[in-house]
N, C-alpha and C. Protein backbone atom coordinates (compact mmCIF):
# COMPACT_ATOMS: atom_id res chain seq x y z
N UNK A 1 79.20 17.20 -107.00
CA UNK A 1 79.83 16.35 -106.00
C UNK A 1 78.76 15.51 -105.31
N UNK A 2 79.27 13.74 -105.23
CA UNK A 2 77.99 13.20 -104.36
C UNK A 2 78.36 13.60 -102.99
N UNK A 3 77.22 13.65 -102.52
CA UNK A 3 77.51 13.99 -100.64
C UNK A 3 76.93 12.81 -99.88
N UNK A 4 76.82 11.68 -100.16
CA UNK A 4 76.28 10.88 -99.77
C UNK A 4 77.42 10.40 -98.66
N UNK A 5 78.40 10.34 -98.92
CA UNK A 5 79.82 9.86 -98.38
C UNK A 5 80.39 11.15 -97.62
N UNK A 6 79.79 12.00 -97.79
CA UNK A 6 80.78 13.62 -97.07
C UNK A 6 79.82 14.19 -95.67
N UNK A 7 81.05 13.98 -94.77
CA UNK A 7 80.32 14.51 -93.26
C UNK A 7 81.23 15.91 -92.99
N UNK A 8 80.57 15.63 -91.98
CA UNK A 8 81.19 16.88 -90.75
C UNK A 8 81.15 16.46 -89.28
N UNK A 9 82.12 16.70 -89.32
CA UNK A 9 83.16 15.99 -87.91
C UNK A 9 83.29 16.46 -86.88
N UNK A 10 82.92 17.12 -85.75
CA UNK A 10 83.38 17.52 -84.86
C UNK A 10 84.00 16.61 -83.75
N UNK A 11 85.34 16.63 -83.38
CA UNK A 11 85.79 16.03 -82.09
C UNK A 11 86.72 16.85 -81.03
N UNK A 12 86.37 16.67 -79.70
CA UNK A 12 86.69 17.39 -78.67
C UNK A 12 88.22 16.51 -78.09
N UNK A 13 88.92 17.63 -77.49
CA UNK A 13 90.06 17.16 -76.55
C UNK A 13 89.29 16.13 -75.54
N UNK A 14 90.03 15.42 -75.14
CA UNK A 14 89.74 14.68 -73.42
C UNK A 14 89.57 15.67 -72.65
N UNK A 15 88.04 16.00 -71.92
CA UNK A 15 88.27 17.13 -70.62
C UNK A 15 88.10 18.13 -71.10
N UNK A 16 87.96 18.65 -72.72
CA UNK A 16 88.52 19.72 -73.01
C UNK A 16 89.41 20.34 -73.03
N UNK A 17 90.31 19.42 -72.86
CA UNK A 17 92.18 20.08 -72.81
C UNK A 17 92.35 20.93 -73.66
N UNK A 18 92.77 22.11 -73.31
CA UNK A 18 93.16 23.16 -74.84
C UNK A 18 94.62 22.48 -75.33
N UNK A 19 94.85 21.54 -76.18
CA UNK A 19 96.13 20.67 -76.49
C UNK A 19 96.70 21.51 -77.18
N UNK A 20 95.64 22.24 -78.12
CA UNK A 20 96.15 22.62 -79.14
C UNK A 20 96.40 24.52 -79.36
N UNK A 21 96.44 24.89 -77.65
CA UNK A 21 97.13 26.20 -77.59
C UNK A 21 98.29 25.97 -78.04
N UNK A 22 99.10 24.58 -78.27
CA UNK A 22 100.66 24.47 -78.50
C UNK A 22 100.85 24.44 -79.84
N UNK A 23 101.61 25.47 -80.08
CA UNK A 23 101.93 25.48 -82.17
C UNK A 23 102.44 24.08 -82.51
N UNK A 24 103.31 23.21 -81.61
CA UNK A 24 103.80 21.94 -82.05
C UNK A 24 103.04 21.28 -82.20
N UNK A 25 102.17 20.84 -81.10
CA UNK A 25 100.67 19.69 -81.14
C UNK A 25 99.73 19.98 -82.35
N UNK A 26 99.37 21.39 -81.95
CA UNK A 26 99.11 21.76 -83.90
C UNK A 26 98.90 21.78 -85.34
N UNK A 27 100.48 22.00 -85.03
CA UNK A 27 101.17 21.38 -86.46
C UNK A 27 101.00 19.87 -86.12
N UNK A 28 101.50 18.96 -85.15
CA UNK A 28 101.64 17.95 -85.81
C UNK A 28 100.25 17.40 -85.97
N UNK A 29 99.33 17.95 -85.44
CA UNK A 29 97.67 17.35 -86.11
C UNK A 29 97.56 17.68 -87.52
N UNK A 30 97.77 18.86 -88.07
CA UNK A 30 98.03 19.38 -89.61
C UNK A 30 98.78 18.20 -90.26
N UNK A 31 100.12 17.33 -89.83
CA UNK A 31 100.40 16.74 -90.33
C UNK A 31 99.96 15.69 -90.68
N UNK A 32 99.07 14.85 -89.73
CA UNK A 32 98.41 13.56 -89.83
C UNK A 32 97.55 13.90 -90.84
N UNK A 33 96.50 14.79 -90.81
CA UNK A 33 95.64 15.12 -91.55
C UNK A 33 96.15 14.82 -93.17
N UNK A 34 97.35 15.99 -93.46
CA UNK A 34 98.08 15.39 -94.75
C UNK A 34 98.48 14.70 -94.95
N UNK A 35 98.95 13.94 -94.05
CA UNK A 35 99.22 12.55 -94.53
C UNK A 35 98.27 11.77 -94.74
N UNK A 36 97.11 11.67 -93.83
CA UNK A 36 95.76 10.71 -94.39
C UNK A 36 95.43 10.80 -96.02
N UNK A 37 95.59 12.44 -95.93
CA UNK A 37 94.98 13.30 -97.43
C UNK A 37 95.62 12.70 -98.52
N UNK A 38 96.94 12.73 -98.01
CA UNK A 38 98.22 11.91 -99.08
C UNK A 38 98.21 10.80 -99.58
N UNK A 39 97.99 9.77 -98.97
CA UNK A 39 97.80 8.55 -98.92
C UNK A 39 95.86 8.24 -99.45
N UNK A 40 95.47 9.38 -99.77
CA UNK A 40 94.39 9.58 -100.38
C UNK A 40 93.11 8.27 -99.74
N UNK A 41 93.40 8.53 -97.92
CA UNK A 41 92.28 7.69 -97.37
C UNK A 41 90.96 8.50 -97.59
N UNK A 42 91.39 10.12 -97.75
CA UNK A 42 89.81 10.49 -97.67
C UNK A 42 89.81 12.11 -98.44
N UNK A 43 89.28 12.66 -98.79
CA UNK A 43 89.04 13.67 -99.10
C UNK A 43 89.10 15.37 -98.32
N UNK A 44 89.64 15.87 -97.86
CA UNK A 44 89.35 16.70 -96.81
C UNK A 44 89.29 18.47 -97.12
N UNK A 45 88.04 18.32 -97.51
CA UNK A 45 87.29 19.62 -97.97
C UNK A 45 87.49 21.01 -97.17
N UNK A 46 87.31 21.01 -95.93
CA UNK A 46 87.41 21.99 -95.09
C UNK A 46 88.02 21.48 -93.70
N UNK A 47 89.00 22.35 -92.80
CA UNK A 47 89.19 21.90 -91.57
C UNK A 47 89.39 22.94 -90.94
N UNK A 48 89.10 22.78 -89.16
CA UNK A 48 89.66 23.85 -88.16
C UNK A 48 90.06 23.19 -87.12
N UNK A 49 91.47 23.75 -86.55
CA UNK A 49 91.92 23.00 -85.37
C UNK A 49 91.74 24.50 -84.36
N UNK A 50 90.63 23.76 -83.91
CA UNK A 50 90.68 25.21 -82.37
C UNK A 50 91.67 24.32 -81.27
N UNK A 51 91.40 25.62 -80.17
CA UNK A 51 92.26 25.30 -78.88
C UNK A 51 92.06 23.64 -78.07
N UNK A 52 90.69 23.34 -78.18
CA UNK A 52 90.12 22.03 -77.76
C UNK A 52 89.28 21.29 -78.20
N UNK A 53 88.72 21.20 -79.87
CA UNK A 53 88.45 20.54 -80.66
C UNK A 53 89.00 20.99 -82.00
N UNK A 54 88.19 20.11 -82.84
CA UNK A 54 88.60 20.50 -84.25
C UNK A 54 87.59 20.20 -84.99
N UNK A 55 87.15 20.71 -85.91
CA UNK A 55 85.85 20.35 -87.09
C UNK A 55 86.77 19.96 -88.48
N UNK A 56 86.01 19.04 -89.37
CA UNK A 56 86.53 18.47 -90.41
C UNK A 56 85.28 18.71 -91.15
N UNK A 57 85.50 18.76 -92.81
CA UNK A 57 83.97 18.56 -93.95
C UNK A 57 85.30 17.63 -94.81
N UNK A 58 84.83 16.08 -94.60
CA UNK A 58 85.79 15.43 -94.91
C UNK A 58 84.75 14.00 -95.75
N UNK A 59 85.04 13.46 -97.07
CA UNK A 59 84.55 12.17 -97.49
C UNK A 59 85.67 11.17 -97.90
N UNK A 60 85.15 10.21 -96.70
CA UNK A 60 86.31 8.96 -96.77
C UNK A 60 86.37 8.76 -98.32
N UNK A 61 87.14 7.77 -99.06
CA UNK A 61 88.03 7.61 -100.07
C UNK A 61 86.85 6.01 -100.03
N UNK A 62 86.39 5.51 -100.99
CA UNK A 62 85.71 4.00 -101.61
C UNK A 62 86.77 3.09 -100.39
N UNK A 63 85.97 1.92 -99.78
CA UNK A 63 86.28 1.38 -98.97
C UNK A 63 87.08 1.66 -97.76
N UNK A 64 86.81 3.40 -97.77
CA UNK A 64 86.92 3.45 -95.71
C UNK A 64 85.85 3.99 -95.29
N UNK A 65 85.60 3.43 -94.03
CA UNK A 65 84.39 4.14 -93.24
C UNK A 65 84.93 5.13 -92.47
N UNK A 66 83.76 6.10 -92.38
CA UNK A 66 84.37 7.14 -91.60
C UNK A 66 84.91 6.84 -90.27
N UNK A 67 84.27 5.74 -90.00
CA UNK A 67 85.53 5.49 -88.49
C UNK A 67 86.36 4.91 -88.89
N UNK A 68 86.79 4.45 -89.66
CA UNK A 68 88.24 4.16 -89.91
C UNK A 68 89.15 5.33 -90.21
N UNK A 69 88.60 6.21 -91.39
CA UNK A 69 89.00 7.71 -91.33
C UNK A 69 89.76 8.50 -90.26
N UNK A 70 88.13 8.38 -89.58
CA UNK A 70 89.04 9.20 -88.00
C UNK A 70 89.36 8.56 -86.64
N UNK A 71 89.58 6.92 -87.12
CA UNK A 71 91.02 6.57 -86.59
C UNK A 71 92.32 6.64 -86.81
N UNK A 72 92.21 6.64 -88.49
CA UNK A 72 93.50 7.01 -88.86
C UNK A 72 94.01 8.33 -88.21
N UNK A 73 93.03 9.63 -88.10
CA UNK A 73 93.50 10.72 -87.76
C UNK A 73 93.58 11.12 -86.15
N UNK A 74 93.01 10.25 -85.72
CA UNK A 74 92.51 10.39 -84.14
C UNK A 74 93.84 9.91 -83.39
N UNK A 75 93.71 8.54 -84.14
CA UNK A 75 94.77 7.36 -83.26
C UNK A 75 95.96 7.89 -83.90
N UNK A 76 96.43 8.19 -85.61
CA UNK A 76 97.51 8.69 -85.79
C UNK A 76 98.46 9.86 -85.00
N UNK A 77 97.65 10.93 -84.61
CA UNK A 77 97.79 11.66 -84.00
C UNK A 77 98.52 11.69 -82.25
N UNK A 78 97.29 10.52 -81.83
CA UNK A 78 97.60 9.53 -80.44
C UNK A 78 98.60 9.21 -80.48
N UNK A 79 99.31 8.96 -81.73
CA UNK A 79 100.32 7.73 -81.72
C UNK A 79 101.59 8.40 -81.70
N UNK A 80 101.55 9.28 -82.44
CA UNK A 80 102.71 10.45 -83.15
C UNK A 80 102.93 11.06 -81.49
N UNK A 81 101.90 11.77 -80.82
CA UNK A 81 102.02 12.58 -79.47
C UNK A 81 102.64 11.69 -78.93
N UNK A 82 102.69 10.42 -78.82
CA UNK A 82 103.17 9.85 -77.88
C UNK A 82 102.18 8.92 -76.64
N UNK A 83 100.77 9.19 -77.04
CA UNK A 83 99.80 9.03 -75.75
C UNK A 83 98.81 7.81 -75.88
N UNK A 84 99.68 6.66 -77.25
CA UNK A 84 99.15 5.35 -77.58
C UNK A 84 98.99 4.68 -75.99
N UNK A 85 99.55 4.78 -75.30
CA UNK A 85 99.59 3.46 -73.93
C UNK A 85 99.23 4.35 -73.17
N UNK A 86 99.51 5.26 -72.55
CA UNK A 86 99.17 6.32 -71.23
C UNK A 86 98.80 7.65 -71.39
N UNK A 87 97.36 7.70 -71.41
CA UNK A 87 96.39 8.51 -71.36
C UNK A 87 95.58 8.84 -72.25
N UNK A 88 94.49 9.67 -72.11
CA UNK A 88 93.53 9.76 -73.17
C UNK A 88 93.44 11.62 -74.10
N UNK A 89 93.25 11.24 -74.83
CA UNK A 89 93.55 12.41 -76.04
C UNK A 89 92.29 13.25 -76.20
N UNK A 90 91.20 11.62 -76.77
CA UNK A 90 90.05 12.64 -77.42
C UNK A 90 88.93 11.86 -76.59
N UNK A 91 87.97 12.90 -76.99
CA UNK A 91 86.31 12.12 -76.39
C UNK A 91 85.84 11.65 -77.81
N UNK A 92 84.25 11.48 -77.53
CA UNK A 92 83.84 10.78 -79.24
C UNK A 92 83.53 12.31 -79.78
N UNK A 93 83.74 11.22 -81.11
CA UNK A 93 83.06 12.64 -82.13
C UNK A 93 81.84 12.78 -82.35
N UNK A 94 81.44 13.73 -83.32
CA UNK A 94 79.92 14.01 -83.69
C UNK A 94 80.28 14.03 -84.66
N UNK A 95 79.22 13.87 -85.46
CA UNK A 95 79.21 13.24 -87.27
C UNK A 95 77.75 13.84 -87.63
N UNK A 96 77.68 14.49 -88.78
CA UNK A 96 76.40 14.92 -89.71
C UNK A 96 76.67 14.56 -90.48
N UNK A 97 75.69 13.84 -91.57
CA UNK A 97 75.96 13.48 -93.26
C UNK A 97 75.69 14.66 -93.73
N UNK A 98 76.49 14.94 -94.72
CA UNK A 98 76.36 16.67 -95.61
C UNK A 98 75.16 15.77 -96.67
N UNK A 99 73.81 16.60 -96.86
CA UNK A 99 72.58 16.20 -97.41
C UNK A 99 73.10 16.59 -98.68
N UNK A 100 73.02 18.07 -99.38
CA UNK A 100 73.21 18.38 -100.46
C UNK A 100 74.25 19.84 -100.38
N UNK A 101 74.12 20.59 -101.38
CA UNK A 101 74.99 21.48 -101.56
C UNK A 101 74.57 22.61 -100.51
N UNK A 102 73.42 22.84 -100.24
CA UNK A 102 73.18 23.88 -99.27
C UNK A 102 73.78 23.51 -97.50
N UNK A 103 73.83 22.49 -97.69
CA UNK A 103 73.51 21.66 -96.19
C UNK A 103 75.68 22.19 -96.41
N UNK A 104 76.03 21.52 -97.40
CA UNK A 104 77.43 21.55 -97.65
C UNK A 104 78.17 22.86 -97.24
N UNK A 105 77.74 24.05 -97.50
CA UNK A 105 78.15 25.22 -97.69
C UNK A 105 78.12 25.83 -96.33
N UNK A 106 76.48 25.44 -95.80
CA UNK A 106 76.39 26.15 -94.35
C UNK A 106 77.88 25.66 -93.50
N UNK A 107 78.23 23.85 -93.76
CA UNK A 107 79.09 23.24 -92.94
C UNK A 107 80.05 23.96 -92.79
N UNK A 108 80.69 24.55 -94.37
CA UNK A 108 82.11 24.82 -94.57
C UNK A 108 82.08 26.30 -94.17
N UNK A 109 81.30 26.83 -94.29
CA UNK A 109 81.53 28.43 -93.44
C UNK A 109 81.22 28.20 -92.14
N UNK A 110 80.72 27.35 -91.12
CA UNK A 110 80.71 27.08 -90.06
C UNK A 110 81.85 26.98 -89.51
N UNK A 111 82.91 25.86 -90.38
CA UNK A 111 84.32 25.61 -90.00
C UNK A 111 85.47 27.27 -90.39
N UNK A 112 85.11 27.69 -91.54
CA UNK A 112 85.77 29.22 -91.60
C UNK A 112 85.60 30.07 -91.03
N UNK A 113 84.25 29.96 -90.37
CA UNK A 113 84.11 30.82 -89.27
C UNK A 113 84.69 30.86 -87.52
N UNK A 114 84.29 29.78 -87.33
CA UNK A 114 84.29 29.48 -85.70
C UNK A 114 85.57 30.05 -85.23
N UNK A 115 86.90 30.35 -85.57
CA UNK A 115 88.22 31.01 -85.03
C UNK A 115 87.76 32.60 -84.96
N UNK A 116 86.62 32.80 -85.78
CA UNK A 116 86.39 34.14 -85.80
C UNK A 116 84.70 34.69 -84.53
N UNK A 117 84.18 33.63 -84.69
CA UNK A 117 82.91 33.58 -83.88
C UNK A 117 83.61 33.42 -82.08
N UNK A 118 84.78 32.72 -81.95
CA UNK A 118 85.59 32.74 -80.73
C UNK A 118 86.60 33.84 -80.49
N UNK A 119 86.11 34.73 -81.45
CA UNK A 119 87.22 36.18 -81.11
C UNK A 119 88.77 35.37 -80.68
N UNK A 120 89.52 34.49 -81.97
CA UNK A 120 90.93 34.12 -81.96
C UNK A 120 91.22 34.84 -82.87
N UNK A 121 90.73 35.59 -83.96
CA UNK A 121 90.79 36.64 -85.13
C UNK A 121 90.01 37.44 -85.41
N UNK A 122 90.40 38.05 -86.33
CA UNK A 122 88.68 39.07 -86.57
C UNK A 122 88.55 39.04 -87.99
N UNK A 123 89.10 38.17 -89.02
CA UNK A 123 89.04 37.81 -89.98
C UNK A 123 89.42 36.21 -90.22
N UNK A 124 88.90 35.35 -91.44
CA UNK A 124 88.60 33.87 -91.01
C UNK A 124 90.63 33.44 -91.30
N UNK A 125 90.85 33.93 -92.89
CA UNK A 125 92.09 33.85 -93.80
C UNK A 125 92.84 34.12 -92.55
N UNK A 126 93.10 34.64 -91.15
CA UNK A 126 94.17 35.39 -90.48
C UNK A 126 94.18 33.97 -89.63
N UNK A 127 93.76 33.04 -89.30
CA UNK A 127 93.75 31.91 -88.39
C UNK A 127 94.55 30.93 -88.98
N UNK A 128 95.75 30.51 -88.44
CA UNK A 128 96.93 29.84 -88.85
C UNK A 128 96.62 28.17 -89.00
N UNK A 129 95.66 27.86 -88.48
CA UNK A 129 95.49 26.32 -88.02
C UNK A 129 93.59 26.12 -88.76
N UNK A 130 93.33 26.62 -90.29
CA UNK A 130 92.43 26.31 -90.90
C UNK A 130 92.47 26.18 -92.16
N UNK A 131 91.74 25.37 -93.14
CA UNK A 131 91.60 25.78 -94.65
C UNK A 131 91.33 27.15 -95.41
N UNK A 132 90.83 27.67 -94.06
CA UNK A 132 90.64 29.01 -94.87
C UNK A 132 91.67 29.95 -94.58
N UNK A 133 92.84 29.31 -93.85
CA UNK A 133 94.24 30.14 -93.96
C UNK A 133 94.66 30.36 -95.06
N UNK A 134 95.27 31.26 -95.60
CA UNK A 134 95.47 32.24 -96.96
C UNK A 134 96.81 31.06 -97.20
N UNK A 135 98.34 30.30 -96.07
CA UNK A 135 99.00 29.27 -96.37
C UNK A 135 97.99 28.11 -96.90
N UNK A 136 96.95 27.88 -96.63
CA UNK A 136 96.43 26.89 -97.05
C UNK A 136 95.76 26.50 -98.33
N UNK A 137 94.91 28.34 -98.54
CA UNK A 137 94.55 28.11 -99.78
C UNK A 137 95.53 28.35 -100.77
N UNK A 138 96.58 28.72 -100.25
CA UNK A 138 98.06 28.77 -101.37
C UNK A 138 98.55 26.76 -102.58
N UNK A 139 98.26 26.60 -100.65
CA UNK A 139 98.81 24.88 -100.98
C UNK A 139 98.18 23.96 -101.45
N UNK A 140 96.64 24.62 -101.66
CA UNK A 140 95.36 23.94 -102.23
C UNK A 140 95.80 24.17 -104.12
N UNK A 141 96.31 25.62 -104.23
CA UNK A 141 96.33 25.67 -105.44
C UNK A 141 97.28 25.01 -105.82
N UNK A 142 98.62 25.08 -105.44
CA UNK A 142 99.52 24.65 -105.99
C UNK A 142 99.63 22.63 -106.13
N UNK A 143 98.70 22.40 -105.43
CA UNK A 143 98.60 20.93 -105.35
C UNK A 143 97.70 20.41 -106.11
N UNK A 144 97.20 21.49 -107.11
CA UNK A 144 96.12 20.38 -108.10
C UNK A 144 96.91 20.64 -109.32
């Protein structure tokens, strides 16, 4: 895999709002995400939606930049909640270029981990709102 094009994403609530204690807000971030995925703007290798950010190991798709990427998912999201005109959602993100396969691997157990490093589980597969949810790697298989 080239990694020249593949980051890691971290972006925070506004304030740190825990938005995403709510199973609805949640899910509907899960949804944007698949839909970006769908519409095959970008690649999305690993993800975690905690209580007040979320980490991505995601490579935009030939002619998007990663900020276009995670506007699609940022502002989609904005848009879907409802919070396009009145009020603010997210702060900026942080971005690492994934170097090579080692650099790659640390990322993606970083993101399988962190629900478990925040004592929200005590195993990574038991966290409802990640790739390394056991629903997720179900839907990984059945989708190739």
């Amino acid at each position: 895999m080239p990694f020249d094009r593949t980051f890691f994403v971290t972006t925070v609530t506004w304030q740190r709002t825990p938005l995403f204690r709510n199973p609805q807000k949640t899910e509907l971030m899960i949804d944007v995400l698949a839909h970006c995925r769908e519409q095959k703007k970008y690649v999305l290798h690993e993800f975690v939606i905690m209580p007040d950010h979320l980490h991505l190991l995601l490579t935009p798709a030939a002619g998007i930049s990663l900020e276009r990427a995670m506007q699609l998912i940022k502002g989609g999201f904005s848009y879907r909640l409802g919070k396009s005109k009145n009020g603010s959602v997210w702060q900026e993100s942080f971005t690492n270029r994934i170097r090579d396969e080692q650099d790659y691997q640390r990322h993606a157990e970083y993101i399988r981990m962190n629900p478990v490093r925040s004592r929200l589980v005590e195993s990574q597969e038991l966290y409802p709102y990640s790739s390394a949810s056991t629903k997720f790697q179900e839907a990984i298989i059945t989708a190739i």
